[in-house]
C-alpha atoms as a PDB file:
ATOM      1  CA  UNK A   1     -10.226 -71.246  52.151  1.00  0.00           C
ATOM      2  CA  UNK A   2      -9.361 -75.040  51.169  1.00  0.00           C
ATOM      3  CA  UNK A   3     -12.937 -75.865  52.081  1.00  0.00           C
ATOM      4  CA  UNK A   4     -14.553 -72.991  50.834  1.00  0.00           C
ATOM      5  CA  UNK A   5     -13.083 -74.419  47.149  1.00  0.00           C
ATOM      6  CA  UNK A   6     -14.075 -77.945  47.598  1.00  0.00           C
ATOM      7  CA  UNK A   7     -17.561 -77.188  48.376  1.00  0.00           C
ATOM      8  CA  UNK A   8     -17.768 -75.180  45.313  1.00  0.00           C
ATOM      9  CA  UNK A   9     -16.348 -77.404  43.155  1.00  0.00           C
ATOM     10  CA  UNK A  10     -18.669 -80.080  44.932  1.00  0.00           C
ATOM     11  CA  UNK A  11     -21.669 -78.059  44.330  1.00  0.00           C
ATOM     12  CA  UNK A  12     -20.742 -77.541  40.626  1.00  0.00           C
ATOM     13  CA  UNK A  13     -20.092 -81.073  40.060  1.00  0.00           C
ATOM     14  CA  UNK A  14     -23.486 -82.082  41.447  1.00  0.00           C
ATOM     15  CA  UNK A  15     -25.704 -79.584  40.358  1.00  0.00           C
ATOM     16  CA  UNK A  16     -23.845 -78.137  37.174  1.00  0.00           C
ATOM     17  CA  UNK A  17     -23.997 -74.638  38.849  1.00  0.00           C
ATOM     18  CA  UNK A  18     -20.848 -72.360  39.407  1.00  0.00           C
ATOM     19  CA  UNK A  19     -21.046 -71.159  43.274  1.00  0.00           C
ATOM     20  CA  UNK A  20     -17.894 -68.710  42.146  1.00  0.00           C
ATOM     21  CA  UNK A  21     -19.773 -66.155  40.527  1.00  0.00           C
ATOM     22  CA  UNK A  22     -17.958 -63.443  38.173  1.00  0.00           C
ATOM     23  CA  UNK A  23     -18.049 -60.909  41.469  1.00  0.00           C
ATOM     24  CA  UNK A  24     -16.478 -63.920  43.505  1.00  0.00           C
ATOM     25  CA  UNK A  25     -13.737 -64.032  40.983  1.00  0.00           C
ATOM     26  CA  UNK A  26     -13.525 -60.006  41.505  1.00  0.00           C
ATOM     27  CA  UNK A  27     -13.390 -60.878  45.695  1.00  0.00           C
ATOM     28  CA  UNK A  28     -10.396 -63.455  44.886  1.00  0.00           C
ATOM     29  CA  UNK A  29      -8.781 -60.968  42.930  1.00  0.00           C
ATOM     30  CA  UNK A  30      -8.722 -57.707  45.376  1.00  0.00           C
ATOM     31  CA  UNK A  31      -8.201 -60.143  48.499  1.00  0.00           C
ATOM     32  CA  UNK A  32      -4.990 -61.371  46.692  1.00  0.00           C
ATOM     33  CA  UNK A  33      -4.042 -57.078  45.832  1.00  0.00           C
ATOM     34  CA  UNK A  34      -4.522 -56.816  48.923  1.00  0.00           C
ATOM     35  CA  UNK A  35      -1.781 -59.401  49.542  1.00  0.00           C
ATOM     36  CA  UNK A  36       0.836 -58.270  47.514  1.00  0.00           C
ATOM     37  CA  UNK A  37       3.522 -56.059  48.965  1.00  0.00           C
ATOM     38  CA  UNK A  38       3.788 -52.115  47.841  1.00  0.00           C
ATOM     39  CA  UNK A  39       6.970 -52.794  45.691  1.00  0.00           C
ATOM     40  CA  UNK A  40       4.909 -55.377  43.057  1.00  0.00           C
ATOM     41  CA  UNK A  41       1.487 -52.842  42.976  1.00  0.00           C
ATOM     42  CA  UNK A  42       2.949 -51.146  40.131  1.00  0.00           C
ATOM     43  CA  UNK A  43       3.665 -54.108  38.465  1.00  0.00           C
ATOM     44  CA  UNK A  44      -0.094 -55.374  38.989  1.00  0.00           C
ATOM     45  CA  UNK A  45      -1.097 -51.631  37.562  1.00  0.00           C
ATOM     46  CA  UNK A  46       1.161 -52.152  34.614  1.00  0.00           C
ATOM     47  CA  UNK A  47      -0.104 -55.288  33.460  1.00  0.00           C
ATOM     48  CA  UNK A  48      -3.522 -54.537  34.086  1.00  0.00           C
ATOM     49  CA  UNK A  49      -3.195 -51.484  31.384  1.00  0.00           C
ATOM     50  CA  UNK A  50      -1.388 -53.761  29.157  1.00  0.00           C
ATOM     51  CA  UNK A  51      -4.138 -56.226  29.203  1.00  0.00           C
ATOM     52  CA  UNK A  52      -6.360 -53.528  28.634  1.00  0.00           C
ATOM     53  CA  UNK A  53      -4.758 -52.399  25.424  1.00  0.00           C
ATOM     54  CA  UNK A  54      -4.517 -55.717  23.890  1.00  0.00           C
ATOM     55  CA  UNK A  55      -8.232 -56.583  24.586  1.00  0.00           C
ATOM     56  CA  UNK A  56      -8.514 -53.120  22.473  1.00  0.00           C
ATOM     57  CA  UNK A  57      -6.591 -54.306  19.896  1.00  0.00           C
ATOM     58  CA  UNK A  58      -7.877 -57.158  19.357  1.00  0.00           C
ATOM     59  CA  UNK A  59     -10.851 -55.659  18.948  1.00  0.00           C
ATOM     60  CA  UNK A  60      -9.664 -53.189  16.300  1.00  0.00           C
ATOM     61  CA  UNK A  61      -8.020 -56.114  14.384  1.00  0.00           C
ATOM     62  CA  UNK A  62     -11.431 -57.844  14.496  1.00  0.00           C
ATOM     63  CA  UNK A  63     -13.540 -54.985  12.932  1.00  0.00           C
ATOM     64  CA  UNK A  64     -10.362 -54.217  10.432  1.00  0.00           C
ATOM     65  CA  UNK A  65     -10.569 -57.562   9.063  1.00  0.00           C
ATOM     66  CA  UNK A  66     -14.229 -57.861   8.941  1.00  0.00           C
ATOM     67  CA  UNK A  67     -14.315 -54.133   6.947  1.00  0.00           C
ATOM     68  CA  UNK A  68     -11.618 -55.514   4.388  1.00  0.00           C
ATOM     69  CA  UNK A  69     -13.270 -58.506   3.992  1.00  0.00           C
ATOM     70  CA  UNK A  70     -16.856 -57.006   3.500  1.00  0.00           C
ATOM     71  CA  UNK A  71     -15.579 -53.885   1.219  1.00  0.00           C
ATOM     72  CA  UNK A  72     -15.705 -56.217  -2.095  1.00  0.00           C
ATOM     73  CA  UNK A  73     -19.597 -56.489  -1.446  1.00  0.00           C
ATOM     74  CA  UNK A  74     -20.191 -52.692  -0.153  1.00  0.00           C
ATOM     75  CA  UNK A  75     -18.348 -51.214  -3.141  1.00  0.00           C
ATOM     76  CA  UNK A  76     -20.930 -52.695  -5.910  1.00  0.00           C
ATOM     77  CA  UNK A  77     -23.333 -51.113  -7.966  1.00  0.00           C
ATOM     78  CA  UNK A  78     -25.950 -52.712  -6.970  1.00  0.00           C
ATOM     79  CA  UNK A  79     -25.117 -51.545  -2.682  1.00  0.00           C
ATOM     80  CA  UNK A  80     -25.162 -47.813  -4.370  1.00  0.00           C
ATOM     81  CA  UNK A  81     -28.617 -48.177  -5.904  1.00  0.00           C
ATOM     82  CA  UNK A  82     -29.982 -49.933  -2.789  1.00  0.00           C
ATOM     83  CA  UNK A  83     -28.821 -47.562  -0.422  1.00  0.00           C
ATOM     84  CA  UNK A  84     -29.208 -44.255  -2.848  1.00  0.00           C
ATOM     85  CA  UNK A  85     -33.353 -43.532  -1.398  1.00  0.00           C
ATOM     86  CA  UNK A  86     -31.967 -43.689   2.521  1.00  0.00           C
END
């Protein structure tokens, strides 16, 4: 697969486009799973849910901060009278 990788990184080089496409990354990924021994499959699933609950979390910090930050400006008189005919 050394080849396979040099073209690619060839190609990008040349032409400034990515032959490893985000379903090529997906290929790597299962073809390596489907490596691993049984005994480290639970690991994988582990940190695959843990990876999944920070991405959430990071989200929900995101939108927390943005509704703290944008509360001084919703919580005016003037927001109540411009939102009181919707």
């Amino acid at each position: 697969m050394g080849i396979l990788n040099e073209v690619c990184r060839a190609f990008k080089e040349t032409f400034g486009v990515d032959l490893r496409s985000k379903m090529g990354r997906r290929e790597d990924v299962l073809q390596k799973l489907n490596e691993l021994p049984d005994a480290l499959i639970e690991e994988v699933i582990d940190f695959i849910e843990f990876l999944k609950v920070k991405s959430l979390n990071e989200k929900f910090e995101s939108t927390f901060l943005s509704e703290s930050s944008l509360m001084k400006d919703w919580l005016r008189p003037e927001e109540d009278e411009a939102w009181r005919d919707l």
